[in-house]
PDB file of N, CA and C in Angstrom:
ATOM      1  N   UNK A   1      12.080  25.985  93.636  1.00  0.00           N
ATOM      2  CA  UNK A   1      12.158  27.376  94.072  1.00  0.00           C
ATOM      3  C   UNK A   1      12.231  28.317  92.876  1.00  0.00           C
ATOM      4  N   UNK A   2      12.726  27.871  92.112  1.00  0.00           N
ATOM      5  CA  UNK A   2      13.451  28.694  90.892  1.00  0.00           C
ATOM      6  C   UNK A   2      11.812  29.608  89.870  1.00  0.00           C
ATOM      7  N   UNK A   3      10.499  28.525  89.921  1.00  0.00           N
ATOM      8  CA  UNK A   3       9.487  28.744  90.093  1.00  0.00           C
ATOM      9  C   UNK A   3       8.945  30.102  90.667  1.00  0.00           C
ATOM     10  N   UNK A   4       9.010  29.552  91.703  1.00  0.00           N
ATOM     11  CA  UNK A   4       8.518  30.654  93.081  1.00  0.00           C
ATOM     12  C   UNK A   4       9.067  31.904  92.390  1.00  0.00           C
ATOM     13  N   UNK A   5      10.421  31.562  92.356  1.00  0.00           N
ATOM     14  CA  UNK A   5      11.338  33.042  92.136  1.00  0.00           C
ATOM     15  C   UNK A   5      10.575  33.808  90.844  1.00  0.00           C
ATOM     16  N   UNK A   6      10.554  33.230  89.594  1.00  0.00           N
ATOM     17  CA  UNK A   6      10.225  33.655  88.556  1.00  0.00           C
ATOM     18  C   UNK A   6       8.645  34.401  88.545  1.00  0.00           C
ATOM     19  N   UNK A   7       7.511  33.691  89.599  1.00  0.00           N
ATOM     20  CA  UNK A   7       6.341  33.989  89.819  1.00  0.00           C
ATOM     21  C   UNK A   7       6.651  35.749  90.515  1.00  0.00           C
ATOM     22  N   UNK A   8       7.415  35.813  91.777  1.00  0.00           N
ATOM     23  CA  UNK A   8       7.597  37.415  92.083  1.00  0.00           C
ATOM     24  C   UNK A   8       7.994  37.711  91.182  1.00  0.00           C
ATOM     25  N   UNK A   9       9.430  37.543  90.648  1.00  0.00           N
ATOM     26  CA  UNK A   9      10.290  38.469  89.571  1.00  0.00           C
ATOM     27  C   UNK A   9       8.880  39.110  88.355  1.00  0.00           C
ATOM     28  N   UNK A  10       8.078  38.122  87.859  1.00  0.00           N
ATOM     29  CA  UNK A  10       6.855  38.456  86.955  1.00  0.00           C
ATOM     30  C   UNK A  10       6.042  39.603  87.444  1.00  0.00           C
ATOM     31  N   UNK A  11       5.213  39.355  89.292  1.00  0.00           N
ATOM     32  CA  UNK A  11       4.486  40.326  90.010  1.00  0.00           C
ATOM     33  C   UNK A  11       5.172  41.741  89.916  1.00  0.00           C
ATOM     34  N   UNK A  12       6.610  41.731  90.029  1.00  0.00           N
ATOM     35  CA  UNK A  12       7.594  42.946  90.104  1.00  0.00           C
ATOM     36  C   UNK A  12       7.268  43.934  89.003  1.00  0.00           C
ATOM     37  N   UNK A  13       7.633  43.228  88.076  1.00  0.00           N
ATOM     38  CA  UNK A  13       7.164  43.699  86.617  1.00  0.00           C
ATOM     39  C   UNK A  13       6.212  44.203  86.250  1.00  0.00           C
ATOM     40  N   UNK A  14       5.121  43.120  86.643  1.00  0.00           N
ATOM     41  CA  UNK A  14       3.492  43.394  86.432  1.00  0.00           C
ATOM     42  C   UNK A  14       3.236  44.625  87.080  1.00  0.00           C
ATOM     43  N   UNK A  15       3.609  45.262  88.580  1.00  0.00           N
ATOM     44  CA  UNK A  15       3.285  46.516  89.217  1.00  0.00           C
ATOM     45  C   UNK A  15       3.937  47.899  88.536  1.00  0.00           C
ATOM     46  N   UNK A  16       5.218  47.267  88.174  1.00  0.00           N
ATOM     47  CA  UNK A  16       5.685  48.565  87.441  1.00  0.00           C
ATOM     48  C   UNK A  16       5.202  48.542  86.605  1.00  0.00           C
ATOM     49  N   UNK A  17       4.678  47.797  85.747  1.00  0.00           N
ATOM     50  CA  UNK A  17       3.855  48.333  84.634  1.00  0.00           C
ATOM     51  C   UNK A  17       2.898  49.176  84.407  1.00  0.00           C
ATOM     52  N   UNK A  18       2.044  48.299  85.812  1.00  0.00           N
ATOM     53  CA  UNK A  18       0.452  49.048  86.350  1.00  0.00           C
ATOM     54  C   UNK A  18       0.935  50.159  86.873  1.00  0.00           C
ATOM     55  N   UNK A  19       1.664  51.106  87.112  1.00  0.00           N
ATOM     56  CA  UNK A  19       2.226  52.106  87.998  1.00  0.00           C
ATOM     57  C   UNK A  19       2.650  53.189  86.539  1.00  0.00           C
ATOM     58  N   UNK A  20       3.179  52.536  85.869  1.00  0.00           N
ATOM     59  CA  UNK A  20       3.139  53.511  84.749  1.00  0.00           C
ATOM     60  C   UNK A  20       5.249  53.440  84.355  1.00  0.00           C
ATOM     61  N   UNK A  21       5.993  52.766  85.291  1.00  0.00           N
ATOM     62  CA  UNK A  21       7.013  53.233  85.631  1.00  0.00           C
ATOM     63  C   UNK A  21       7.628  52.030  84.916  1.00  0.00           C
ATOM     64  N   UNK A  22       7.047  50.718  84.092  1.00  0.00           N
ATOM     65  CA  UNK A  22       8.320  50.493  83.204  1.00  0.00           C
ATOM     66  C   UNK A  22       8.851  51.210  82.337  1.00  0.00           C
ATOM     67  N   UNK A  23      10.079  50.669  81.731  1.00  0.00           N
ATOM     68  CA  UNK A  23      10.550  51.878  80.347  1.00  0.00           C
ATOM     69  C   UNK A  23      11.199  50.565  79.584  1.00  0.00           C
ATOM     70  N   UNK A  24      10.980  51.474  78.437  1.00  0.00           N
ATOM     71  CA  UNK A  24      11.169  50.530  76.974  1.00  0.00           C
ATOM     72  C   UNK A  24      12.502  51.107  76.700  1.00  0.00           C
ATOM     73  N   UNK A  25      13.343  51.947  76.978  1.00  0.00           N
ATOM     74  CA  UNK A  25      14.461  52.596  76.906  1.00  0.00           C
ATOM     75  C   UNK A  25      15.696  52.270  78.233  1.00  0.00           C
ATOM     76  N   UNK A  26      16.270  51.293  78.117  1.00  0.00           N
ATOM     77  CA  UNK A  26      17.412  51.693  79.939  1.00  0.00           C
ATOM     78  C   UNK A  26      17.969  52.815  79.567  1.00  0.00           C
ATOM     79  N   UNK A  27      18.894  52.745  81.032  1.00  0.00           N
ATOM     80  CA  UNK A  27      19.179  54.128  80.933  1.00  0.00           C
ATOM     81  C   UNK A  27      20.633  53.350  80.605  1.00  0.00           C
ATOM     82  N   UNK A  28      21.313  54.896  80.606  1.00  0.00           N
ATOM     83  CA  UNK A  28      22.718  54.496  79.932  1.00  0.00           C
ATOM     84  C   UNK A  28      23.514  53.374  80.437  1.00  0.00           C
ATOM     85  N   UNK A  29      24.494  53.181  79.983  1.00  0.00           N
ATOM     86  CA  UNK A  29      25.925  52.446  80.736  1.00  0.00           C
ATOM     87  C   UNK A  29      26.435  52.433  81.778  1.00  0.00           C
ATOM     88  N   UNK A  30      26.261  53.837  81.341  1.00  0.00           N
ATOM     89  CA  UNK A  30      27.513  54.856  82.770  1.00  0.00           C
ATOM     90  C   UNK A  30      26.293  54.735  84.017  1.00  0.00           C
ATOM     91  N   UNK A  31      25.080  55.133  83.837  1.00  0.00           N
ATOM     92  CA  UNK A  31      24.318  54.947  85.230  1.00  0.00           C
ATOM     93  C   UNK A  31      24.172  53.127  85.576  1.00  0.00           C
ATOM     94  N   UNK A  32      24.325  52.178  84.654  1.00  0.00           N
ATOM     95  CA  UNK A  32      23.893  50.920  85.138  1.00  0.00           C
ATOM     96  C   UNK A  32      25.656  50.855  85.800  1.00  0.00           C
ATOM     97  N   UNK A  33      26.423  51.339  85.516  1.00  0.00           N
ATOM     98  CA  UNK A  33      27.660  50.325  85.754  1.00  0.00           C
ATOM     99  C   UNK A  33      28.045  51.629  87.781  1.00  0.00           C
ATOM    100  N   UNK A  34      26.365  51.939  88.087  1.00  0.00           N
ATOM    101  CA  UNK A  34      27.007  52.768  89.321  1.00  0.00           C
ATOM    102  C   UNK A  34      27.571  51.695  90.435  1.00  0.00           C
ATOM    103  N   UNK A  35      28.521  52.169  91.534  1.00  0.00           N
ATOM    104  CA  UNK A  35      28.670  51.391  92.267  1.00  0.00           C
ATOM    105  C   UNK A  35      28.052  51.404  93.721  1.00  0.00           C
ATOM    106  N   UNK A  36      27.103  52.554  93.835  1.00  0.00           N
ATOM    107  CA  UNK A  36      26.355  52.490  94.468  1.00  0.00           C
ATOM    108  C   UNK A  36      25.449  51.916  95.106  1.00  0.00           C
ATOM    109  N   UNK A  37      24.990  51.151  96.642  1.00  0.00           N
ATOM    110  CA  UNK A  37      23.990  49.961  96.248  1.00  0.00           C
ATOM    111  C   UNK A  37      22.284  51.001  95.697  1.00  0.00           C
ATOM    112  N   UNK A  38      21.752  49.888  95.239  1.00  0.00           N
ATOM    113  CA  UNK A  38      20.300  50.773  94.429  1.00  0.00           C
ATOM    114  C   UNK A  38      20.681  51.647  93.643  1.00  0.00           C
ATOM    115  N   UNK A  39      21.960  51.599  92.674  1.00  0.00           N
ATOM    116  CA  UNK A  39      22.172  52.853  92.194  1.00  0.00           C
ATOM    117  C   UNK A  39      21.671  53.951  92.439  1.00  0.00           C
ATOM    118  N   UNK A  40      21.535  54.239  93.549  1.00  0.00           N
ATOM    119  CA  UNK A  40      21.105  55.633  94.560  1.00  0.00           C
ATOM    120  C   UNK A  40      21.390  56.855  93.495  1.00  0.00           C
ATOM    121  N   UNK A  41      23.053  56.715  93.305  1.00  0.00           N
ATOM    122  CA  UNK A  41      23.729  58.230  92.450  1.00  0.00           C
ATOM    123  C   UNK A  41      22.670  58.229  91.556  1.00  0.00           C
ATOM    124  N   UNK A  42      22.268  57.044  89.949  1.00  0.00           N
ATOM    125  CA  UNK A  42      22.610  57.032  89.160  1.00  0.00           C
ATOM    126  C   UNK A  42      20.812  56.777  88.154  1.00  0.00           C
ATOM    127  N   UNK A  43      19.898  55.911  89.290  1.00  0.00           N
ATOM    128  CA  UNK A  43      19.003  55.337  88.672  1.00  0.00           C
ATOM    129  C   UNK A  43      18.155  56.045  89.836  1.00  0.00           C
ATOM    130  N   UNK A  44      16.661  55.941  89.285  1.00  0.00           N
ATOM    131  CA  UNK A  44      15.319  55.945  90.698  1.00  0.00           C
ATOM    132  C   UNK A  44      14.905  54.168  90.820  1.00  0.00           C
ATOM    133  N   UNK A  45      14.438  54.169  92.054  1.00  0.00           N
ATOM    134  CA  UNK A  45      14.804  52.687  92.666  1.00  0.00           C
ATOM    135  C   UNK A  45      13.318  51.817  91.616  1.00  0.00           C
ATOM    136  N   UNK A  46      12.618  52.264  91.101  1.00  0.00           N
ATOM    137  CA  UNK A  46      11.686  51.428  89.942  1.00  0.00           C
ATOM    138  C   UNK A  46      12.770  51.191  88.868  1.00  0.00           C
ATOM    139  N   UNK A  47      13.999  52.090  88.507  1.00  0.00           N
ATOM    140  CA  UNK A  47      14.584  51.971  87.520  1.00  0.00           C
ATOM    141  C   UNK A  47      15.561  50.910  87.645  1.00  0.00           C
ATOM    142  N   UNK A  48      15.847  50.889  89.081  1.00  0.00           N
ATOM    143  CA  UNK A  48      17.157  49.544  89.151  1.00  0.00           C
ATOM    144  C   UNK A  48      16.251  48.618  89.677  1.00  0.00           C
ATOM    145  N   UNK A  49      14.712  48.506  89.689  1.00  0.00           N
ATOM    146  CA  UNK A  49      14.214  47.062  90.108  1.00  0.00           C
ATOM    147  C   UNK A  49      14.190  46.509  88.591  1.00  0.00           C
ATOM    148  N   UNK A  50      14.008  47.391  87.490  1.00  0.00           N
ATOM    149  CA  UNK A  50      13.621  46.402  86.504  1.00  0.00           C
ATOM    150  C   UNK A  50      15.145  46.387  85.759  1.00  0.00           C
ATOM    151  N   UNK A  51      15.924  46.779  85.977  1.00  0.00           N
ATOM    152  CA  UNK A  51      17.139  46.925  84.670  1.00  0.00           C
ATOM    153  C   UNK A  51      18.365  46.698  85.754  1.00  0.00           C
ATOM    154  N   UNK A  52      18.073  46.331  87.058  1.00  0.00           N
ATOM    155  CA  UNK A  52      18.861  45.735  87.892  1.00  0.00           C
ATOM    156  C   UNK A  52      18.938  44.205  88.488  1.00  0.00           C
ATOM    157  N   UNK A  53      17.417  44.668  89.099  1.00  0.00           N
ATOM    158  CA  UNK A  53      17.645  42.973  90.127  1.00  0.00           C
ATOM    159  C   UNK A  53      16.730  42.558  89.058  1.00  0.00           C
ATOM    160  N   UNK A  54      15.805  42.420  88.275  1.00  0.00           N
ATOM    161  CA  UNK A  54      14.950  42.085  87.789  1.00  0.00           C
ATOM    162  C   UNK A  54      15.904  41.236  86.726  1.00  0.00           C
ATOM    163  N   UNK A  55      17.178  41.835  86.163  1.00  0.00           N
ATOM    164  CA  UNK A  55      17.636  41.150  84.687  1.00  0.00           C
ATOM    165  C   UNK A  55      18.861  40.365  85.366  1.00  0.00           C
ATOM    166  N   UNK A  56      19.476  40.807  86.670  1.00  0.00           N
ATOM    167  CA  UNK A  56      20.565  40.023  87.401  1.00  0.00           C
ATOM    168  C   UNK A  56      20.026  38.530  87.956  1.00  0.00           C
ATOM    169  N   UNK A  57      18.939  38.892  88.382  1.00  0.00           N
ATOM    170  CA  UNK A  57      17.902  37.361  88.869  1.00  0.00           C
ATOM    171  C   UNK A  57      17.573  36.941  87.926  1.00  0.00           C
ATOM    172  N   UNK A  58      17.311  37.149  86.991  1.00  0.00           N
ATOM    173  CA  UNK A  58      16.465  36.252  85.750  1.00  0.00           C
ATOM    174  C   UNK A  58      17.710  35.601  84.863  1.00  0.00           C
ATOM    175  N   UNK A  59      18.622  36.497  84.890  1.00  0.00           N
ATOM    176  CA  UNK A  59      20.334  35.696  83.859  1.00  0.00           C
ATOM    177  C   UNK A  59      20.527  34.361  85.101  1.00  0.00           C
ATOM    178  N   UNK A  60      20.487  34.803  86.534  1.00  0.00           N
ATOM    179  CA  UNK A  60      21.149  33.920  87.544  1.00  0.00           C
ATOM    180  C   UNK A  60      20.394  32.572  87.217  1.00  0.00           C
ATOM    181  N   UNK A  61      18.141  33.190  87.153  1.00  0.00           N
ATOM    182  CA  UNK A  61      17.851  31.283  87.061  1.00  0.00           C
ATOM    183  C   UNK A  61      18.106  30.657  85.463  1.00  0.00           C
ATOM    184  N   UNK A  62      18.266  31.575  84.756  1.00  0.00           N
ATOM    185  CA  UNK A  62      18.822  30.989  83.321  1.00  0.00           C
ATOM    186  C   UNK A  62      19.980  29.931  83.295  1.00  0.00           C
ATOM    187  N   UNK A  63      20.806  30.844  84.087  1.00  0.00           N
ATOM    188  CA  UNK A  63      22.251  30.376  84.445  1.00  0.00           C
ATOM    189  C   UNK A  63      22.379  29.090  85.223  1.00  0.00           C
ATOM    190  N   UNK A  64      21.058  28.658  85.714  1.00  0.00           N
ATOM    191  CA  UNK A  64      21.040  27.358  87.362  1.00  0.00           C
ATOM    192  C   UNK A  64      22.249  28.164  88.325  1.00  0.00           C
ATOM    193  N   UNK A  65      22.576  29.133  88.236  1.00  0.00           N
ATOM    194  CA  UNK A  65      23.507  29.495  89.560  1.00  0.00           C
ATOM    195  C   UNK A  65      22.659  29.668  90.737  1.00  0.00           C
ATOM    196  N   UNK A  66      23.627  29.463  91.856  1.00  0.00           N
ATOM    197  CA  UNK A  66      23.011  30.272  93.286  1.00  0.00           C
ATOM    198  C   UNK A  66      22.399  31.183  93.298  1.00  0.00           C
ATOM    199  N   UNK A  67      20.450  31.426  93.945  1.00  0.00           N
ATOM    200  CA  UNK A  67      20.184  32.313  93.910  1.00  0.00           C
ATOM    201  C   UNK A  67      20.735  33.217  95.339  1.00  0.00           C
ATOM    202  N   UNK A  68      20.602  34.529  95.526  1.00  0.00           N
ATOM    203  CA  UNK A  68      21.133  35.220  96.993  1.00  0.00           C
ATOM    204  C   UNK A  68      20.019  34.877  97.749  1.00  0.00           C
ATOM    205  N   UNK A  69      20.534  34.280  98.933  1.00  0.00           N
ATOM    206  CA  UNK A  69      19.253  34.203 100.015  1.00  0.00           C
ATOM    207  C   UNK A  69      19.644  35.283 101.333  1.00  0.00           C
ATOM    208  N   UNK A  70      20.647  36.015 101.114  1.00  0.00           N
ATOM    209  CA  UNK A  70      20.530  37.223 102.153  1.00  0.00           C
ATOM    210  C   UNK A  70      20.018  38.223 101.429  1.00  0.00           C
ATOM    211  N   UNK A  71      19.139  38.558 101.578  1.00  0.00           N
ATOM    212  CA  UNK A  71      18.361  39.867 100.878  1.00  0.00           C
ATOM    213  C   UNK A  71      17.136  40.207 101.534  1.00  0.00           C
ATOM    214  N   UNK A  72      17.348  41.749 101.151  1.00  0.00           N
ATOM    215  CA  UNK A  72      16.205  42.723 102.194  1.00  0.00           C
ATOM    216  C   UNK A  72      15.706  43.305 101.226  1.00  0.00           C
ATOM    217  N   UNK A  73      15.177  43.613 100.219  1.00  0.00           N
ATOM    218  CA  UNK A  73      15.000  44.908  99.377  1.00  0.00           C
ATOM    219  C   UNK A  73      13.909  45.513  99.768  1.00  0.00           C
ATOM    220  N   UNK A  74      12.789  44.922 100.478  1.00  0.00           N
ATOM    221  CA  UNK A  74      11.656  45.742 101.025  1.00  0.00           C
ATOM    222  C   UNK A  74      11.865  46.677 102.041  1.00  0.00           C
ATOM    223  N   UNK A  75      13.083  46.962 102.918  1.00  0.00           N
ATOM    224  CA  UNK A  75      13.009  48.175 103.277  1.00  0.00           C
ATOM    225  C   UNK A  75      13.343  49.506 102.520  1.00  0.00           C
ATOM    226  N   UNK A  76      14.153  49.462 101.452  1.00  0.00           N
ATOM    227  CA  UNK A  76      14.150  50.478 100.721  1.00  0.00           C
ATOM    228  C   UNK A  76      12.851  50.647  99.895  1.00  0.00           C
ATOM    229  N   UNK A  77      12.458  49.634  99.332  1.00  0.00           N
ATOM    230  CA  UNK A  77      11.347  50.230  98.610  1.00  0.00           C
ATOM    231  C   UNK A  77      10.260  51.000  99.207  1.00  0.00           C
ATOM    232  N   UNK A  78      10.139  50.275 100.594  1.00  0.00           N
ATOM    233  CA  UNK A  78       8.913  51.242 101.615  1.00  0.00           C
ATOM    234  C   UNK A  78       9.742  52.952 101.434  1.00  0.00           C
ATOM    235  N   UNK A  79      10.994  52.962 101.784  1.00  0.00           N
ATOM    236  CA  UNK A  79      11.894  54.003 101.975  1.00  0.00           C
ATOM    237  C   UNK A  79      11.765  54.929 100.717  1.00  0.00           C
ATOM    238  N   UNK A  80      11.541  54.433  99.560  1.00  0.00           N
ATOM    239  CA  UNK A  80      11.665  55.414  98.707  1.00  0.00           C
ATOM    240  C   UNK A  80      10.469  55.384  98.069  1.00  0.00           C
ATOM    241  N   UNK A  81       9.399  55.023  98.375  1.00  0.00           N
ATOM    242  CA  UNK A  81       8.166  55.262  97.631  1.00  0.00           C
ATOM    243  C   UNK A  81       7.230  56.068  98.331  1.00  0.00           C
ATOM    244  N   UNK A  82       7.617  56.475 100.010  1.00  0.00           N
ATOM    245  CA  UNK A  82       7.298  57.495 100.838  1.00  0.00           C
ATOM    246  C   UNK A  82       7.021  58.359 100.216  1.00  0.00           C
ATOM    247  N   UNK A  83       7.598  59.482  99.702  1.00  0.00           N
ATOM    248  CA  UNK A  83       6.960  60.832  99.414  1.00  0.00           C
ATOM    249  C   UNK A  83       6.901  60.832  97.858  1.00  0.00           C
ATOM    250  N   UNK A  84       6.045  59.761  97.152  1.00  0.00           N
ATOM    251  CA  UNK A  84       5.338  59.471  96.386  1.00  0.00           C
ATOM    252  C   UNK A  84       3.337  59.769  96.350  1.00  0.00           C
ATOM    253  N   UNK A  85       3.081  60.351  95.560  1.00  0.00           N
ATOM    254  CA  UNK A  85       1.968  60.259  96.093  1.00  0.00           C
ATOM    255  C   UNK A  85       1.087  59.623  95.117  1.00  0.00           C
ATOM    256  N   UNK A  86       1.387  58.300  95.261  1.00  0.00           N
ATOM    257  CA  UNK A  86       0.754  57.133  94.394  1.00  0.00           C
ATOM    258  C   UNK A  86       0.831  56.090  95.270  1.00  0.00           C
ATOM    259  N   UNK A  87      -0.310  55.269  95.012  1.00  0.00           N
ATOM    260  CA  UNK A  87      -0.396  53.623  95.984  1.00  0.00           C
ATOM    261  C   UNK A  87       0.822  52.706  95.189  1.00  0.00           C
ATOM    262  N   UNK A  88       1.600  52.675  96.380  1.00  0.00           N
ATOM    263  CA  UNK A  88       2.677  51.605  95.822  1.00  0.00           C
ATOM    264  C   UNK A  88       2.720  49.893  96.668  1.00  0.00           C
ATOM    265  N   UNK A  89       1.476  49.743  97.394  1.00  0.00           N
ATOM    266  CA  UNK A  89       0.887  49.339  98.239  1.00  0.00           C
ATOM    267  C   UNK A  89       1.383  47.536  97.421  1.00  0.00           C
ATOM    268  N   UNK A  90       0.487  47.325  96.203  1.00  0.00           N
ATOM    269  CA  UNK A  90       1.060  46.079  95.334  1.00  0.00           C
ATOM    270  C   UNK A  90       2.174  45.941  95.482  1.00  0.00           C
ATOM    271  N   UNK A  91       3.818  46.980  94.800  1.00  0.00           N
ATOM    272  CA  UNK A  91       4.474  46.405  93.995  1.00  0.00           C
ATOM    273  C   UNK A  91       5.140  46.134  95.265  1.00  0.00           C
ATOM    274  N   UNK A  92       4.579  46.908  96.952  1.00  0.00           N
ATOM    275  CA  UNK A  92       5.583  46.693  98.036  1.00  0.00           C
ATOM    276  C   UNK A  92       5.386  45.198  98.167  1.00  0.00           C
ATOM    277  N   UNK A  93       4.748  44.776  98.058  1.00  0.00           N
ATOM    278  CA  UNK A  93       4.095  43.593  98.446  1.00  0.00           C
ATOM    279  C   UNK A  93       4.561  42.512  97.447  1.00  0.00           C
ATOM    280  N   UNK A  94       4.877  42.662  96.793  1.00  0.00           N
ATOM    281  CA  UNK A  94       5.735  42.040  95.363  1.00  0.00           C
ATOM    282  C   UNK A  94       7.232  42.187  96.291  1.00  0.00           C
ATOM    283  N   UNK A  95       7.504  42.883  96.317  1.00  0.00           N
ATOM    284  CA  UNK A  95       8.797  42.853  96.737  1.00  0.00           C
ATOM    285  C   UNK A  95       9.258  41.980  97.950  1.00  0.00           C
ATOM    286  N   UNK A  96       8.352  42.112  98.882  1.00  0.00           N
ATOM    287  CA  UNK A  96       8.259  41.472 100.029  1.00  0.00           C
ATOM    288  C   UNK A  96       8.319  39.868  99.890  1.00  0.00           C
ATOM    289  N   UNK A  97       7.527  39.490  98.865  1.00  0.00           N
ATOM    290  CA  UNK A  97       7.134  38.529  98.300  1.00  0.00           C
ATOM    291  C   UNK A  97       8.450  38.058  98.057  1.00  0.00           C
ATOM    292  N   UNK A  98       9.363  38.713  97.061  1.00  0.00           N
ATOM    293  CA  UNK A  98      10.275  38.189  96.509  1.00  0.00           C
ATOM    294  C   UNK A  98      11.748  38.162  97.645  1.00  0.00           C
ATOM    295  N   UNK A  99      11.628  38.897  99.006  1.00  0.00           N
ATOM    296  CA  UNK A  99      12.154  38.887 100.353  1.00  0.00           C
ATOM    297  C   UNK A  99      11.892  37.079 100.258  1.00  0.00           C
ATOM    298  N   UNK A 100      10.768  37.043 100.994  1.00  0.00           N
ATOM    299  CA  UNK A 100      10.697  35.893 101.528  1.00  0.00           C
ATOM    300  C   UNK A 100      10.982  35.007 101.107  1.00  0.00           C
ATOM    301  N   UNK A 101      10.866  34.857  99.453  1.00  0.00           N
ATOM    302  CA  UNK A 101      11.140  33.575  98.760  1.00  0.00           C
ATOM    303  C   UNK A 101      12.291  32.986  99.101  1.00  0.00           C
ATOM    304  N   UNK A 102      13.579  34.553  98.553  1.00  0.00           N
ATOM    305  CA  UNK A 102      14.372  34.197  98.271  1.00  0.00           C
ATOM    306  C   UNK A 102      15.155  34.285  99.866  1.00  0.00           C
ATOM    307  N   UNK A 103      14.882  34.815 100.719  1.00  0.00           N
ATOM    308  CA  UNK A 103      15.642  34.363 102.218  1.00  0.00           C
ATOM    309  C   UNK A 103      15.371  33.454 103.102  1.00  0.00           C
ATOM    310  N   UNK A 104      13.931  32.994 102.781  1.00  0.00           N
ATOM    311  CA  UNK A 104      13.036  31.916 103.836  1.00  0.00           C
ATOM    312  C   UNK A 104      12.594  32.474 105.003  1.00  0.00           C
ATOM    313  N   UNK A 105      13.041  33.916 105.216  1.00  0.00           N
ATOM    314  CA  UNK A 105      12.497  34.786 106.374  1.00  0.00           C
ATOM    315  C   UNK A 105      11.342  35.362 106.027  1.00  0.00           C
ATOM    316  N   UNK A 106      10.471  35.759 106.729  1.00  0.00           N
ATOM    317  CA  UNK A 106       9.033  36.920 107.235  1.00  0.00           C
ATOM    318  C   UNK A 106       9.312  38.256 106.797  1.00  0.00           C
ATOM    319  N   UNK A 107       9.022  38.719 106.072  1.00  0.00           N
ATOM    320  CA  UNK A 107       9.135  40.438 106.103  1.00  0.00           C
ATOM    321  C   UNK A 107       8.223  40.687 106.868  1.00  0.00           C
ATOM    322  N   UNK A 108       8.238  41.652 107.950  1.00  0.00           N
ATOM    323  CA  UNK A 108       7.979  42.808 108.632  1.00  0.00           C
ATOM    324  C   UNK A 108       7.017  43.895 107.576  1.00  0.00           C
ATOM    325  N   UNK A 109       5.870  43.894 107.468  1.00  0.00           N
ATOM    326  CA  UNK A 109       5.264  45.075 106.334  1.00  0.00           C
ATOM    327  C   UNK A 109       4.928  46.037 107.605  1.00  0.00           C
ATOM    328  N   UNK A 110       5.151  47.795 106.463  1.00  0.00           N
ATOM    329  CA  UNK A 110       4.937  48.813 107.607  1.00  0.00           C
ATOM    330  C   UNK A 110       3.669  48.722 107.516  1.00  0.00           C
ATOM    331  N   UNK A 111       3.093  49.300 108.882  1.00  0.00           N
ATOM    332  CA  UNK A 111       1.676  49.677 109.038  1.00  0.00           C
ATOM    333  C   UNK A 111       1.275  50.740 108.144  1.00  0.00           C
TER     334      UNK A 111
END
């Protein structure tokens, strides 16, 4: 699985890239350490896919720990890439991707 996992976690990456929205800079301390889920307050949700779940999942398969198999993240991302007016159509689909792996459930994609 750990595979599988690393193949989305890569696609994740790969879209923010193609999107224009990695950064070579994180953001501060004070916004990574929000306690918010998606650091909503603190980050925009491309910013806590790569400097959040992206570096928390990748320490975890480093680590051989438990990966989380309750996880949804594809409804927020549909949720916040709405009044975007760019195709985010890939990285949703990346995400979804990385739904299923890691829960063994179906995501639901919006029409």
């Amino acid at each position: 699985m750990s595979a599988e996992v690393e193949k989305r976690l890569y696609a994740i990456e790969r879209e923010l890239k193609a999107l224009s929205w990695w950064q070579s800079e994180p953001p501060s301390a004070a916004a990574l350490a929000s306690t918010e889920p998606f650091c909503l307050d603190t980050l925009t949700f491309s910013q806590w896919l790569q400097f959040v779940l992206l570096v928390r999942l990748q320490a975890m398969l480093e680590a051989g720990v438990p990966l989380p198999n309750n996880i949804s993240i594809y409804p927020m991302a549909t949720e916040s890439f709405k009044p975007l007016a760019v195709d985010t159509r890939a990285l949703e689909e990346a995400i979804a991707g990385l739904d299923e792996t890691l829960s063994g459930q179906a995501v639901v994609r919006e029409a």
